[in-house]
C-alpha atoms as a PDB file:
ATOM      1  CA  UNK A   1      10.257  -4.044   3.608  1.00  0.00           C
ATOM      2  CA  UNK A   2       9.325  -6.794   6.200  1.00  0.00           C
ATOM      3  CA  UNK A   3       5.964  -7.894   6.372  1.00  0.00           C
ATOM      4  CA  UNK A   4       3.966  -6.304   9.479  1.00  0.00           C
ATOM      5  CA  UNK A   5       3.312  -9.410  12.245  1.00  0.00           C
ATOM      6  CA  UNK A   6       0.050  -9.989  12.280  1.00  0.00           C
ATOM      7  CA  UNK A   7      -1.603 -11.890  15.884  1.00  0.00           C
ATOM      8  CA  UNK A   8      -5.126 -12.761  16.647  1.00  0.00           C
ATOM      9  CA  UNK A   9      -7.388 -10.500  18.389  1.00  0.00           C
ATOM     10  CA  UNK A  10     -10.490 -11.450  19.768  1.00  0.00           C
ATOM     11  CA  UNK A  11     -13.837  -9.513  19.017  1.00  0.00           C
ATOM     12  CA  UNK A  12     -17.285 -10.258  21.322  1.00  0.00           C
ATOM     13  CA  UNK A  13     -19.879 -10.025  18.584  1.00  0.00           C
ATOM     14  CA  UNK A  14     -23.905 -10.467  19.283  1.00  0.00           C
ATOM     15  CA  UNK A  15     -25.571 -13.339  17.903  1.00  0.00           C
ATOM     16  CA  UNK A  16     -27.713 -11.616  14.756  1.00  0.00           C
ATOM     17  CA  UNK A  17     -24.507  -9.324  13.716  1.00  0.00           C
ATOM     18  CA  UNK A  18     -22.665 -12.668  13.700  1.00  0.00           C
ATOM     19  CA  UNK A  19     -25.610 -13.860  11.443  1.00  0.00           C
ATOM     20  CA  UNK A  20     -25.549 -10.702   9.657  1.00  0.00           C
ATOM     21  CA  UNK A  21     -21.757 -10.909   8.813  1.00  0.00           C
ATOM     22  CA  UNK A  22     -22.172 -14.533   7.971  1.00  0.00           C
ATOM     23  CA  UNK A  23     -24.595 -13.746   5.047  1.00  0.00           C
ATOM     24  CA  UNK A  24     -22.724 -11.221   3.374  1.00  0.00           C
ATOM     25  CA  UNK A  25     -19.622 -12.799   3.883  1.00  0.00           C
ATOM     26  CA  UNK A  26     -21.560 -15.656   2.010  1.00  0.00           C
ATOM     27  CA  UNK A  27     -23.188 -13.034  -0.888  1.00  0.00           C
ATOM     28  CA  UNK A  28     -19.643 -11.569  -1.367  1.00  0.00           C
ATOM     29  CA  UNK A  29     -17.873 -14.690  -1.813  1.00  0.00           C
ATOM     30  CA  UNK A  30     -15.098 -13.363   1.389  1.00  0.00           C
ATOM     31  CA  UNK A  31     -14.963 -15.097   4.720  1.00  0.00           C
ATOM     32  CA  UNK A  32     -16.261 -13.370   7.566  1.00  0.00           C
ATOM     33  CA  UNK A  33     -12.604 -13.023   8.780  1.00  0.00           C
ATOM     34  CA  UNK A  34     -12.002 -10.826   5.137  1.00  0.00           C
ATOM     35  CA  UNK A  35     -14.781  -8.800   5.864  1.00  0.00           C
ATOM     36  CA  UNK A  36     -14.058  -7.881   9.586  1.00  0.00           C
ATOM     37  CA  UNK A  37     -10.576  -6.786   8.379  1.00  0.00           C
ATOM     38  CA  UNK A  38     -11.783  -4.477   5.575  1.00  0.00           C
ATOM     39  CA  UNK A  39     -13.933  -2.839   7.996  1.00  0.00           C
ATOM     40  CA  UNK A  40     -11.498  -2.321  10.894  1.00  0.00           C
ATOM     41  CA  UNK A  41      -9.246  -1.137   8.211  1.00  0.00           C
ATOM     42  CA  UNK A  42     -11.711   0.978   6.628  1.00  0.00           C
ATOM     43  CA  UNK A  43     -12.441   2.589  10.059  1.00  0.00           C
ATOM     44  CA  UNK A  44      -9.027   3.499  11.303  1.00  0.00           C
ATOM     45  CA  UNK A  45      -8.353   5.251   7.925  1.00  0.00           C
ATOM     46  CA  UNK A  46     -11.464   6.993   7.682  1.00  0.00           C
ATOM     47  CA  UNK A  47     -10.946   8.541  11.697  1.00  0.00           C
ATOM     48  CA  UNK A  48      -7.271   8.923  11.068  1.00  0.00           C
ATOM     49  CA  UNK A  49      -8.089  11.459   8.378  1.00  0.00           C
ATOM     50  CA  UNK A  50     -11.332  13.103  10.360  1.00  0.00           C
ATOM     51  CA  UNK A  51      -8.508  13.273  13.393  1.00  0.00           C
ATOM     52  CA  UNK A  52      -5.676  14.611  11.303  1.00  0.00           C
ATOM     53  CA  UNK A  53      -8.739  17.642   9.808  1.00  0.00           C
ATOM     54  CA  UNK A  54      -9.349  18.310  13.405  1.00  0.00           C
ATOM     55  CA  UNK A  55      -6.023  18.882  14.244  1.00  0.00           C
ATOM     56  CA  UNK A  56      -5.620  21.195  10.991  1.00  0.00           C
ATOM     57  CA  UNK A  57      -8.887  23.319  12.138  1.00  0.00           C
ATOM     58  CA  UNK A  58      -7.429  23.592  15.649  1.00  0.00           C
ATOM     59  CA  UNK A  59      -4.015  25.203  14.301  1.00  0.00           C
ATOM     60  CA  UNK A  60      -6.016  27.483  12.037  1.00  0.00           C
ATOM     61  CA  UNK A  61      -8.068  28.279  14.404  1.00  0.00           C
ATOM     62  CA  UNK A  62      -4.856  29.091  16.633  1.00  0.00           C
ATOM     63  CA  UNK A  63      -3.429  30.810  14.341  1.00  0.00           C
ATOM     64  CA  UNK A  64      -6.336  32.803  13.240  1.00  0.00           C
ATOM     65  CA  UNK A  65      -6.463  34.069  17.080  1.00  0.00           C
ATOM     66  CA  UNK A  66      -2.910  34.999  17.420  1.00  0.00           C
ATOM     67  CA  UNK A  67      -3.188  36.968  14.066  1.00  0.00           C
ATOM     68  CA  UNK A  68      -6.462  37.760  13.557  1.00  0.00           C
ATOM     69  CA  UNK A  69      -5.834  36.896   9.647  1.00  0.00           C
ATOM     70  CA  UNK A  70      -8.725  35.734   7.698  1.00  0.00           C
ATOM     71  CA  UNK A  71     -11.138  35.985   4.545  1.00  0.00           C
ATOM     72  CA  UNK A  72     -14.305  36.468   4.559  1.00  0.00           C
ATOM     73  CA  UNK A  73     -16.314  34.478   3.397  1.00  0.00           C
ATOM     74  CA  UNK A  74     -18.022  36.380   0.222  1.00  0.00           C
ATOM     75  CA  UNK A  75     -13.926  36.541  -0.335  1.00  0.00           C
ATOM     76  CA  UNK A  76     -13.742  33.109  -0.064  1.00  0.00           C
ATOM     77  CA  UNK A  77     -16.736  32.116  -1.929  1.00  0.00           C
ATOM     78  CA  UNK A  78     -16.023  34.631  -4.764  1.00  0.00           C
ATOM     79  CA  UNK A  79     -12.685  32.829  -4.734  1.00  0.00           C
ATOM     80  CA  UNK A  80     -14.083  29.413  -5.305  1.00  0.00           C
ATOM     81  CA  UNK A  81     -16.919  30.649  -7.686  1.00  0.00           C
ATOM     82  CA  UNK A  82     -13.452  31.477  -9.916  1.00  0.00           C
ATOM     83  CA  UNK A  83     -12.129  28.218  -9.756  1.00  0.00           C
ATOM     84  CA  UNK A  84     -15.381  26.477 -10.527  1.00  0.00           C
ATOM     85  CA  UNK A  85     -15.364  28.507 -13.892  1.00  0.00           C
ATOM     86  CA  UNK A  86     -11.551  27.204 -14.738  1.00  0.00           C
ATOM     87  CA  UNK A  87      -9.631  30.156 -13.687  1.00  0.00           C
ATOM     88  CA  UNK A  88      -6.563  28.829 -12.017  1.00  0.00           C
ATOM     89  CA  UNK A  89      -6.306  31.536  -8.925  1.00  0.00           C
ATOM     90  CA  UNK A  90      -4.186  31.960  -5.778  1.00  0.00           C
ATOM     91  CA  UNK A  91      -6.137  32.298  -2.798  1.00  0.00           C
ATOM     92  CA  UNK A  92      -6.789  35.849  -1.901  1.00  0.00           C
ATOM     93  CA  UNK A  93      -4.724  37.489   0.969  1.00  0.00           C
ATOM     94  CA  UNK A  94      -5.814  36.967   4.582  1.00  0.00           C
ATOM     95  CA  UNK A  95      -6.395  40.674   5.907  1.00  0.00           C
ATOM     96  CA  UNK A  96      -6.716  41.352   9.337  1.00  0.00           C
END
């Protein structure tokens, strides 16, 4: 697999966050550089998941108002207590 190309992007940061960086960069041992990375990175996986469990909720939700199909949610939660207590269930039905 090639390595991804990699180019400089600029970022406008205030004074005391560049301060702030600069001292944990120091505590941790990382450059600042490191540390803007990880969080960037941290970030756009973190929102790519909470974007991809929106998308999910608005297809159930679509689907739950083209078929009406759903549980209840004493179904649901009876369901759950189940699996909390090691019983290895299917989910029950959807009913409309």
């Amino acid at each position: 697999m090639p390595a991804a190309t990699v180019r400089p992007v600029a970022i406008k940061l205030d004074e005391d966050t560049k301060a702030r960086l600069k001292r944990l960069a120091d505590a941790r041992q990382r450059t600042s550089h490191w540390l803007m990375r990880e969080a960037i990175t941290q970030y756009v996986e973190r929102e790519e998941k909470r974007e991809a469990f929106r998308q999910d909720t608005l297809k159930a939700w679509e689907t739950y108002r083209a078929t009406g199909l759903h549980l209840s949610a004493e179904e649901a939660d009876a369901w759950l207590a189940k699996l909390e207590e090691g019983e290895d269930l299917a989910p029950p039905a959807c009913h409309g």
